[in-house]
Each structure stands twice: as structure tokens, then as C-alpha cells.
C-alpha atoms as a PDB file:
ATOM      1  CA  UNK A   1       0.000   0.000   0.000  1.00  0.00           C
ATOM      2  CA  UNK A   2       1.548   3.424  -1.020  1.00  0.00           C
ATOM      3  CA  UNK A   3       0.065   6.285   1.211  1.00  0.00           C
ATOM      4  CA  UNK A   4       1.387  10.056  -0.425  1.00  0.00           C
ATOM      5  CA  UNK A   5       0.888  13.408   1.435  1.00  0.00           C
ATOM      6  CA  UNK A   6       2.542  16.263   1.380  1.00  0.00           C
ATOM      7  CA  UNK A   7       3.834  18.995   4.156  1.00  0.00           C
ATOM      8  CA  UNK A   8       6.175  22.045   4.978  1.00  0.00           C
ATOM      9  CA  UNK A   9       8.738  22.229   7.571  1.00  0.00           C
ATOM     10  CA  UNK A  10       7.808  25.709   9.407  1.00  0.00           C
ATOM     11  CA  UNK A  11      10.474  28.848  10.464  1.00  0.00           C
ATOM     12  CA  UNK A  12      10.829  26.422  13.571  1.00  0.00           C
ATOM     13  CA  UNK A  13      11.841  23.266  12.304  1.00  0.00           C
ATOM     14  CA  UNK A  14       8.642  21.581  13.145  1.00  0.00           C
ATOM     15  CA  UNK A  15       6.656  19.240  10.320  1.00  0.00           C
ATOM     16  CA  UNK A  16       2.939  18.861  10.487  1.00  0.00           C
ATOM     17  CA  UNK A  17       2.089  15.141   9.764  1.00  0.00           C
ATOM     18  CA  UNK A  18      -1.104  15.589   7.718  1.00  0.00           C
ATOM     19  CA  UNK A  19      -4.262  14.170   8.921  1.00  0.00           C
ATOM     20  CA  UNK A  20      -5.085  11.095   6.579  1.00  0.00           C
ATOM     21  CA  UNK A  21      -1.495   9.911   7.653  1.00  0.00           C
ATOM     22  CA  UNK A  22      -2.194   9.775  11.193  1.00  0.00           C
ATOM     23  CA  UNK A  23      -5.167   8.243  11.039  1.00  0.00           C
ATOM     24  CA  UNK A  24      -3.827   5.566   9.197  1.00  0.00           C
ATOM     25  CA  UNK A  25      -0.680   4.601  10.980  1.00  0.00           C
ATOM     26  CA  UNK A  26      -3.194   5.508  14.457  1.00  0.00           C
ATOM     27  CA  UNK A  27      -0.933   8.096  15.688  1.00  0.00           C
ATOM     28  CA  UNK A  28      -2.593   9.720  18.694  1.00  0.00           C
ATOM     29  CA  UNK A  29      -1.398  13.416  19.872  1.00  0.00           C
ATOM     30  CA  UNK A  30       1.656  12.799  22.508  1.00  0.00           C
ATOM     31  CA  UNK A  31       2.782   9.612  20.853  1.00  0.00           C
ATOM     32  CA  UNK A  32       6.273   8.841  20.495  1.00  0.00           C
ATOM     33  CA  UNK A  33       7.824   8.954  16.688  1.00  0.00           C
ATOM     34  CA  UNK A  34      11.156   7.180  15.775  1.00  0.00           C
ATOM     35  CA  UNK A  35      12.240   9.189  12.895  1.00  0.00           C
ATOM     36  CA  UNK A  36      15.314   7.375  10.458  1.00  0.00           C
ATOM     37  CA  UNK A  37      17.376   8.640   7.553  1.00  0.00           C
ATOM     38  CA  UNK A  38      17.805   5.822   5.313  1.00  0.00           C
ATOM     39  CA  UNK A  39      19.250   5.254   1.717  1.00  0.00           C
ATOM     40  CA  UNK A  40      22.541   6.282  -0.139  1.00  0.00           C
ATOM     41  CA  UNK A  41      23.840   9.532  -0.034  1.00  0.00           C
ATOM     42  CA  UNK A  42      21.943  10.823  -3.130  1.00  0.00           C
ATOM     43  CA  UNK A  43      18.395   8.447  -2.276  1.00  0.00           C
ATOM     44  CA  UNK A  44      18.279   9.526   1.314  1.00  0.00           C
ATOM     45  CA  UNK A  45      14.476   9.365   2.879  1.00  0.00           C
ATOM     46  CA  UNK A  46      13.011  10.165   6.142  1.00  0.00           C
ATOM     47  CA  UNK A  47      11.657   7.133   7.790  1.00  0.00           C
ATOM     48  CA  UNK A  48       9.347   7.582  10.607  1.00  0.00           C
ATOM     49  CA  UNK A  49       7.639   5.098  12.647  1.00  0.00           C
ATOM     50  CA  UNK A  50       5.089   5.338  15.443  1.00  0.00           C
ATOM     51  CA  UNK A  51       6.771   4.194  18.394  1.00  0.00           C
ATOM     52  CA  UNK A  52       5.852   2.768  21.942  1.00  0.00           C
ATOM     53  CA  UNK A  53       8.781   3.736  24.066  1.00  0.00           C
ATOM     54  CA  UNK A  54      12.036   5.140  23.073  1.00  0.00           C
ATOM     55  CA  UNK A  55      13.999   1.303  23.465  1.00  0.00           C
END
């Protein structure tokens, strides 16, 4: 299953996951997210995963 949205990273840094992604993957507000940079050095991709606990 391929799910595609699209956001902007604000002044701050900060990314808003858009809706129809959270509720998808369940992510509630206060949940933990793993985030990953994966891939070659010209492929890279941010990888995130909804996470229970930080180990």
C-alpha cells in the first residue's frame, strides 16, 4: 500500500504530519515517533515510525 501526502517544515523546524497519515498509521497526539534517515547519499528518505517507548 503506497500512502502520499505532502507537508512544509515551518520557520521552527517543526513538520505537520497531515491528517489522513495519522489516522492511518493511528498516531494519537503525545505519541512517540522514531524518525530514520535511510538510503545512499543521493536516495536519502526520512523514515518515521510510530513508536511505543524510546527502546
Amino acid at each position: 500500500m503506497l500512502m502520499r501526502a505532502f507537508a512544509k517544515v515551518d520557520a521552527d523546524g517543526k513538520l505537520s504530519i497531515p491528517n489522513n497519515i495519522r489516522l492511518e498509521v493511528g498516531l494519537k497526539a503525545g505519541q512517540l515517533v522514531e524518525l530514520k534517515v535511510v538510503g545512499a547519499s543521493k536516495k536519502k528518505q526520512l523514515l518515521l515510525s510510530a513508536r511505543e517507548s524510546a527502546r
